[in-house]
Protein backbone atom coordinates (compact mmCIF):
# COMPACT_ATOMS: atom_id res chain seq x y z
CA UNK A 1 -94.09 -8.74 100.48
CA UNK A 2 -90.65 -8.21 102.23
CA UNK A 3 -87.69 -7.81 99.93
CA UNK A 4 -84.70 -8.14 102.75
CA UNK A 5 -82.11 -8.30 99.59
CA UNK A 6 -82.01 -8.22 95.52
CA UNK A 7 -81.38 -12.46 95.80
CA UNK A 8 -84.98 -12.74 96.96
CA UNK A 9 -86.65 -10.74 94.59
CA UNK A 10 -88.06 -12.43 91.47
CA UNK A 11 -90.12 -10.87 88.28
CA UNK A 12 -92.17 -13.85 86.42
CA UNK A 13 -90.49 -16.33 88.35
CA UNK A 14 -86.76 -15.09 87.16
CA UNK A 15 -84.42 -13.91 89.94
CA UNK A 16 -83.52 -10.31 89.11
CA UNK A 17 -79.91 -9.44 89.10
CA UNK A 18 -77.87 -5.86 89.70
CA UNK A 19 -77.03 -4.55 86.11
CA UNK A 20 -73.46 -5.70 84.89
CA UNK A 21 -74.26 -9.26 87.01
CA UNK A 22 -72.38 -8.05 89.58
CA UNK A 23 -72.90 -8.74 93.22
CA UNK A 24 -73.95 -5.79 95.47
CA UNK A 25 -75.14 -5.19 98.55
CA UNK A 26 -78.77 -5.08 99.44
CA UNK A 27 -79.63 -2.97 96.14
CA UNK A 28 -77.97 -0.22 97.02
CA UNK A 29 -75.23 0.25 94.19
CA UNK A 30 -72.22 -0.63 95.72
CA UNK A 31 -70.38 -3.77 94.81
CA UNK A 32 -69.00 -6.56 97.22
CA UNK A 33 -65.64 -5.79 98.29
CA UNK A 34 -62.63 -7.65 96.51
CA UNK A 35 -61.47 -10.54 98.45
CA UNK A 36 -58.00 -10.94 96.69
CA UNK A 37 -55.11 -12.07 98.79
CA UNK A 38 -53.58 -9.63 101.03
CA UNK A 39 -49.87 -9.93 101.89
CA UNK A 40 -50.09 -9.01 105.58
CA UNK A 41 -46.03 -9.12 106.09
CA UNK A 42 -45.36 -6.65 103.40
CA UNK A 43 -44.05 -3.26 103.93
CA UNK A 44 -47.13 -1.76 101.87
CA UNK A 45 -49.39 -3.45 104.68
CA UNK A 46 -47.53 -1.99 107.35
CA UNK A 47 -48.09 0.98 105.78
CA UNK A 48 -51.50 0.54 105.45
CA UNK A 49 -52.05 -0.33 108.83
CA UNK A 50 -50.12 2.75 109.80
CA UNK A 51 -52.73 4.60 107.28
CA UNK A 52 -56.04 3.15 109.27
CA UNK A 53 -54.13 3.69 112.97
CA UNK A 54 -54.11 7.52 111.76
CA UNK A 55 -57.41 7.55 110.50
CA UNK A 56 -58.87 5.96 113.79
CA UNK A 57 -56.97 8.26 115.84
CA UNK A 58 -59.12 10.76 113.84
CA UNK A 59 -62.27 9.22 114.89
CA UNK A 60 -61.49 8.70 118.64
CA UNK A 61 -59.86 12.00 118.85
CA UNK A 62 -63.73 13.54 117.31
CA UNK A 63 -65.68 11.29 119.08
CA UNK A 64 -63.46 12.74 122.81
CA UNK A 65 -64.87 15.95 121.88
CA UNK A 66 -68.23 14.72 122.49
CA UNK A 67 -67.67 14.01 125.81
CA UNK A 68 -68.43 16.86 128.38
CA UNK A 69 -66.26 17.55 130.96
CA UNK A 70 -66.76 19.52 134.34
CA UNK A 71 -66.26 18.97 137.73
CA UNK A 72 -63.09 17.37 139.45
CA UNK A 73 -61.79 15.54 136.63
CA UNK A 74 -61.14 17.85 134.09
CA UNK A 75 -57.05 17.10 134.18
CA UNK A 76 -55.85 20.32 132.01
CA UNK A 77 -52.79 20.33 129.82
CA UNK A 78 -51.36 17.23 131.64
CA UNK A 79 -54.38 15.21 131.04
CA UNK A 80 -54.52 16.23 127.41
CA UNK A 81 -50.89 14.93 126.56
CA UNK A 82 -51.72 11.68 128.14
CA UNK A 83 -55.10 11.63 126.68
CA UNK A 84 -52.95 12.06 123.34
CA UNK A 85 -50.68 9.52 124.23
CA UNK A 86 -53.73 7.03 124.97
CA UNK A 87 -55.23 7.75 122.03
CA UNK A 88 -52.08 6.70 119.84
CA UNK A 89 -52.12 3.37 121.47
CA UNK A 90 -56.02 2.50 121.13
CA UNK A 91 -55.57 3.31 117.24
CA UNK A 92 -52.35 1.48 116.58
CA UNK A 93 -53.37 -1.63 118.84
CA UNK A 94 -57.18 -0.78 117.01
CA UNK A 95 -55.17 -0.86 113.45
CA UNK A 96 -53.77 -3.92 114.20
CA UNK A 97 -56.46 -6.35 116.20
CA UNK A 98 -59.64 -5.10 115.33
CA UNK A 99 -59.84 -6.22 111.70
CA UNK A 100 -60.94 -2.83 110.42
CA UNK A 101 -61.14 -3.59 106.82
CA UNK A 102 -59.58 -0.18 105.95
CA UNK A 103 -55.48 -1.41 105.49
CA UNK A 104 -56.51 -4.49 103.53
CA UNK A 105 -58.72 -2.43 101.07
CA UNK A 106 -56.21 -0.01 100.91
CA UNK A 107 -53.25 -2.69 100.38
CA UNK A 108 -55.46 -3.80 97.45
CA UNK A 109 -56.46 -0.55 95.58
CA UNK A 110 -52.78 0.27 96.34
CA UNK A 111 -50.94 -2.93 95.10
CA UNK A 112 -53.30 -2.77 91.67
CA UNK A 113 -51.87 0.86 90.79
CA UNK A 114 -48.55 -0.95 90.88
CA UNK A 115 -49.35 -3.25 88.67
C-alpha cells in the first residue's frame, strides 16, 4: 500500500484526519498556508516585498560563493561591485515577478498583529 497523502489513508473504512481537523500537508505537521486577501498596493506590501528582495539577495549572494572562480575571468574589485549591483536587481525584479510567497505571508502575519 502507497499512502502519497493523509486524504488517502483510511482506518475501517473512515478517512483519517490531522488532529484539530485541520488541513496539512502530506502528514507532516504543518498546516496549509492562509489564503486571506492580500492588499498588494499597500505600503505594508511594499514593504514586504522589500523584506523578500533582501532575503533573496541573501540567497543569491550564498549561492555566488559556490561558484569557483579561476582563470581569465576572475574580474577583481570591479567585478565584485557590479556583481553587487546585479545581484540587487535579480532580487528586487525576483521580489516582485517571481511570486515567492514570502511578502504575502509576511503581509499577513504582519497585518494580523495590527489588528
Amino acid at each position: 500500500m502507497n499512502i502519497t497523502d493523509l486524504g488517502d489513508f483510511y482506518f475501517r473504512n473512515q478517512a483519517l484526519l490531522p488532529p484539530g481537523g485541520m488541513p496539512q500537508v502530506q502528514g507532516t505537521g504543518a498546516h496549509v498556508a492562509d489564503t486571506s486577501a492580500v492588499n498588494k498596493k499597500g505600503k505594508l506590501y511594499k514593504e514586504c516585498q522589500q523584506f523578500e528582495a533582501i532575503f533573496a539577495k541573501m540567497m543569491l549572494s550564498e549561492m555566488r560563493k559556490t561558484v569557483d572562480k579561476k582563470g581569465i575571468i576572475s574580474g577583481g574589485w570591479a567585478e565584485e561591485i557590479y556583481q553587487d549591483m546585479l545581484d540587487d536587481q535579480y532580487s528586487s525584479t525576483l521580489a516582485k515577478n517571481a511570486n515567492l510567497g514570502l511578502a504575502d505571508e509576511l503581509y499577513r502575519q504582519l497585518s494580523k498583529a495590527g489588528t
